[in-house]
N, C-alpha and C. Protein backbone atom coordinates (compact mmCIF):
# COMPACT_ATOMS: atom_id res chain seq x y z
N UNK A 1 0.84 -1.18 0.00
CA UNK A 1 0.00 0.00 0.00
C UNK A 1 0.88 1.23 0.00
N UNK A 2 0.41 1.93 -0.50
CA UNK A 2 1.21 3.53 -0.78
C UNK A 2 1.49 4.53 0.57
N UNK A 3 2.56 4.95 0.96
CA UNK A 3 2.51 5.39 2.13
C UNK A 3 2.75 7.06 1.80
N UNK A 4 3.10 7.90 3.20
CA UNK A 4 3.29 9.20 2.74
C UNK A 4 4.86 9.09 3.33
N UNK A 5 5.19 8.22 3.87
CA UNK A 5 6.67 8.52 4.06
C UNK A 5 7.59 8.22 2.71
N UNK A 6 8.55 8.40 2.42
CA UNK A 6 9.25 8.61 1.39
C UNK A 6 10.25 6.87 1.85
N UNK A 7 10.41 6.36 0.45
CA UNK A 7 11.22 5.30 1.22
C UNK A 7 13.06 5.47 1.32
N UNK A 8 13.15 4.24 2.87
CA UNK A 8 14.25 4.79 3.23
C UNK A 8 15.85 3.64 2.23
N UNK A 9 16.60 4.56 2.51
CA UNK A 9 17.99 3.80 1.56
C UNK A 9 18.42 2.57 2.92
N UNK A 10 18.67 1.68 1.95
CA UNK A 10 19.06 0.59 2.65
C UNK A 10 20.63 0.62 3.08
N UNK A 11 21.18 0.12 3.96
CA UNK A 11 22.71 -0.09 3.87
C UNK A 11 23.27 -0.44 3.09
N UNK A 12 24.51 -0.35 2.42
CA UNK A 12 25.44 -0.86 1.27
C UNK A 12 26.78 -0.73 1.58
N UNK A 13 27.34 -1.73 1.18
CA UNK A 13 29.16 -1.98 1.44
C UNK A 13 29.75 -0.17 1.42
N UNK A 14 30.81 -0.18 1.55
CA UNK A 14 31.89 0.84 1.59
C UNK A 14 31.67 1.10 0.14
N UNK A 15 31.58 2.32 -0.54
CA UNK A 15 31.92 2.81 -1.54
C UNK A 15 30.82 2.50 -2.91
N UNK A 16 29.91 1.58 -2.35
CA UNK A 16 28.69 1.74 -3.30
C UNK A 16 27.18 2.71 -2.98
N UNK A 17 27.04 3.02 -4.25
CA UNK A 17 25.77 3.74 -3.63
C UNK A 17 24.79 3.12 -3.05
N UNK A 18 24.03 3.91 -1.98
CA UNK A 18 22.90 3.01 -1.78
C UNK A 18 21.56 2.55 -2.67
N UNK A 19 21.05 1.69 -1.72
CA UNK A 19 19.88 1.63 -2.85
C UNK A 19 18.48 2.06 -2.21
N UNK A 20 17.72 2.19 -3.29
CA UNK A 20 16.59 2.78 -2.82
C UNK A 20 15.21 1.87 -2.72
N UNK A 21 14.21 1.32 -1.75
CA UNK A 21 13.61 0.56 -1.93
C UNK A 21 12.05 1.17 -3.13
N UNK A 22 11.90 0.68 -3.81
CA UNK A 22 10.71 0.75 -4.50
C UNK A 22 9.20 0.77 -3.81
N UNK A 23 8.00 1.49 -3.66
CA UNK A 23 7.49 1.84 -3.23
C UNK A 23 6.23 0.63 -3.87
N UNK A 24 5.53 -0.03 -2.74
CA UNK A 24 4.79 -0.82 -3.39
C UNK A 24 3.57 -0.26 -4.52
N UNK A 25 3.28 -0.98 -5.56
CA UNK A 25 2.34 -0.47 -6.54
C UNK A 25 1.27 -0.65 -5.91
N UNK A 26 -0.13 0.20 -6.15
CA UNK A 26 -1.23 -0.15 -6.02
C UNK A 26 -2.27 -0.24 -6.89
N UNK A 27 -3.13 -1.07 -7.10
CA UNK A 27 -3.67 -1.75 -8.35
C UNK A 27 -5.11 -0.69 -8.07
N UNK A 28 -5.49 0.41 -8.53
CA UNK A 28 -6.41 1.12 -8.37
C UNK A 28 -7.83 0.43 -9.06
N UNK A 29 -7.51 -0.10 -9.76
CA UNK A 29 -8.76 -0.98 -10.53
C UNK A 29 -9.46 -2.10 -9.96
N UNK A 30 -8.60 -2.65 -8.15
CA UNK A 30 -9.12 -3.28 -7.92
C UNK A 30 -9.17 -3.27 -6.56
N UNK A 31 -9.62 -1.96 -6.33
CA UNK A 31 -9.80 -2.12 -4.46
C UNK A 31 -10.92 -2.63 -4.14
N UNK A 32 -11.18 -2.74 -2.81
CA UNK A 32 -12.05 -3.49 -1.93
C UNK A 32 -13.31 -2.35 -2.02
N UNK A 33 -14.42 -2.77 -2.27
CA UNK A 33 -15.40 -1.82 -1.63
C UNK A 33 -15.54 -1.77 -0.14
N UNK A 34 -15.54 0.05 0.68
CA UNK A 34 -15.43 -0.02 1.53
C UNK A 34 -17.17 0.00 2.79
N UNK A 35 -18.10 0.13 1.15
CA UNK A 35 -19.68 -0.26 2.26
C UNK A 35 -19.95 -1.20 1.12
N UNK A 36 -21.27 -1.56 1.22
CA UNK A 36 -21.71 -2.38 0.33
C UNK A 36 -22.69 -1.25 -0.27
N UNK A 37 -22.99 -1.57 -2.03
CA UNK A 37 -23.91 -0.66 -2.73
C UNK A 37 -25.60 -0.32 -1.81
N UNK A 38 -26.16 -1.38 -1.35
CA UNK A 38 -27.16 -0.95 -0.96
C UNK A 38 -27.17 -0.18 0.07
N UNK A 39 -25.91 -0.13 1.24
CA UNK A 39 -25.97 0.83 2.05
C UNK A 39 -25.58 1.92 2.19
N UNK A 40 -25.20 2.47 0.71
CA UNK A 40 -24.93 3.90 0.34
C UNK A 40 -26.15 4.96 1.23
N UNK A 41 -27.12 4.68 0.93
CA UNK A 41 -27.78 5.55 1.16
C UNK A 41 -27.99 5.83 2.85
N UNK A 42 -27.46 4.68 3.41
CA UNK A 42 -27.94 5.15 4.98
C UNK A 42 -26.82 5.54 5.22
N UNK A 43 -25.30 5.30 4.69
CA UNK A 43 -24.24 5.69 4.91
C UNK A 43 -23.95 7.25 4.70
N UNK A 44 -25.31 7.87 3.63
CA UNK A 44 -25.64 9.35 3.45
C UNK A 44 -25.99 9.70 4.35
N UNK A 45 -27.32 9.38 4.75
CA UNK A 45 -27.80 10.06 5.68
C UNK A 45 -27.21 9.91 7.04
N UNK A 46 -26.83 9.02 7.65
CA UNK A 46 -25.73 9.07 9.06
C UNK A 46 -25.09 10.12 8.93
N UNK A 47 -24.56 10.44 7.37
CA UNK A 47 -23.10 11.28 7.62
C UNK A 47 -23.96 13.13 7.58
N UNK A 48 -24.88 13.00 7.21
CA UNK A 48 -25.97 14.48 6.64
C UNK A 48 -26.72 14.66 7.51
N UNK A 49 -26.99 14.06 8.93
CA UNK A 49 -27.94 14.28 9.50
C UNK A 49 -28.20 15.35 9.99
N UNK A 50 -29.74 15.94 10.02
CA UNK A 50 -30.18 17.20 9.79
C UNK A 50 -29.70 17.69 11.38
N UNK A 51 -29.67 16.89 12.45
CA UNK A 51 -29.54 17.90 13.80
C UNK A 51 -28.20 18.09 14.25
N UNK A 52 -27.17 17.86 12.94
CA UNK A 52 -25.98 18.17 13.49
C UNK A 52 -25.83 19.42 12.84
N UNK A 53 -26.87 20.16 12.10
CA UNK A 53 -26.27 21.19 11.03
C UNK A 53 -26.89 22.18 12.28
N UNK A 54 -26.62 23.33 12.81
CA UNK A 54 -27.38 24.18 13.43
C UNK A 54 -27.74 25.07 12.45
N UNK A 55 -27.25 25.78 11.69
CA UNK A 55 -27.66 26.71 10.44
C UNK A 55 -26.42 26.76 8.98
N UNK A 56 -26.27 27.63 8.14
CA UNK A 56 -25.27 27.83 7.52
C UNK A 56 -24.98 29.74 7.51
N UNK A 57 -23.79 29.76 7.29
CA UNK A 57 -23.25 30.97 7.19
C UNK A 57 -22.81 31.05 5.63
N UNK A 58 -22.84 32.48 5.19
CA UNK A 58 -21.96 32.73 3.96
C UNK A 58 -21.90 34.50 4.09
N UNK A 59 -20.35 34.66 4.08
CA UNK A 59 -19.90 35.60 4.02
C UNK A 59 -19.11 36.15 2.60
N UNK A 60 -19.92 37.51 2.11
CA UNK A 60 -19.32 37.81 1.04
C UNK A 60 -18.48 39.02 0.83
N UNK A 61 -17.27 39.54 0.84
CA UNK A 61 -16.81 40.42 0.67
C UNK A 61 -16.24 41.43 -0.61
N UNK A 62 -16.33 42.67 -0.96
CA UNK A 62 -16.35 42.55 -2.12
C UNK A 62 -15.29 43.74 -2.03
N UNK A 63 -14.32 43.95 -2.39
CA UNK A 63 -13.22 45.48 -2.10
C UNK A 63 -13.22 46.35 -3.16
N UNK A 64 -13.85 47.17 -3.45
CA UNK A 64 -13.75 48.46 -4.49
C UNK A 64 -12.81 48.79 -4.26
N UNK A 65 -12.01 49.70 -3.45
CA UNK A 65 -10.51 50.24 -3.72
C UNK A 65 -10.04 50.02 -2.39
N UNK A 66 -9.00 50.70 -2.22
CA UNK A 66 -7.92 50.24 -0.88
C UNK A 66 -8.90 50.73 0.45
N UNK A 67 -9.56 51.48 0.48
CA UNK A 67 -10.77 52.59 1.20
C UNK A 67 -12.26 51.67 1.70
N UNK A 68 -12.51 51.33 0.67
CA UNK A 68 -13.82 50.92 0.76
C UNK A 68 -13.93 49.59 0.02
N UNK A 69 -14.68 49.15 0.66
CA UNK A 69 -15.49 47.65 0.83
C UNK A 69 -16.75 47.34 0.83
N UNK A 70 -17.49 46.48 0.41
CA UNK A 70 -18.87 45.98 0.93
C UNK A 70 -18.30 44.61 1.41
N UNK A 71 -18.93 44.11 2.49
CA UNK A 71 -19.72 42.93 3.13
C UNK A 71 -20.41 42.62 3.05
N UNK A 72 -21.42 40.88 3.06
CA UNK A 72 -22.76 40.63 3.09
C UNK A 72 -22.57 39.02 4.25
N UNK A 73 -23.69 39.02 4.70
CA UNK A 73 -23.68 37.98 5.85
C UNK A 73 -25.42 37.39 5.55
């Protein structure tokens, strides 16, 4: 599996370079599904559920010159 560490050089005799280990391949065409298709949808809604949202915000700012600005909330 693909890591984020970088791989490390192995030891080597006096005066050879080291070597570098090769980073295992990963076959993207054939991973594991991680729910099953039919439980997509409850796996939506668990993750969307309405009483974790308390409201939404959107802040817009808009700068005409170095002076002046509009805001909107």
């Amino acid at each position: 599996m693909a890591t984020l560490v970088p791989p490390a050089a192995t030891a080597s005799p006096a005066g050879s370079k080291p070597t570098v280990i090769e980073p295992e391949k990963v076959d993207y065409f054939n991973l594991p599904c991680p729910i099953p298709y039919e439980e997509i949808h409850r796996e939506a809604l668990m993750s969307l559920k309405p009483e974790l949202f308390e409201g939404m915000r959107f802040d817009f700012t808009r700068g005409l010159n170095q002076r002046f600005s509009l805001s909107h909330r």
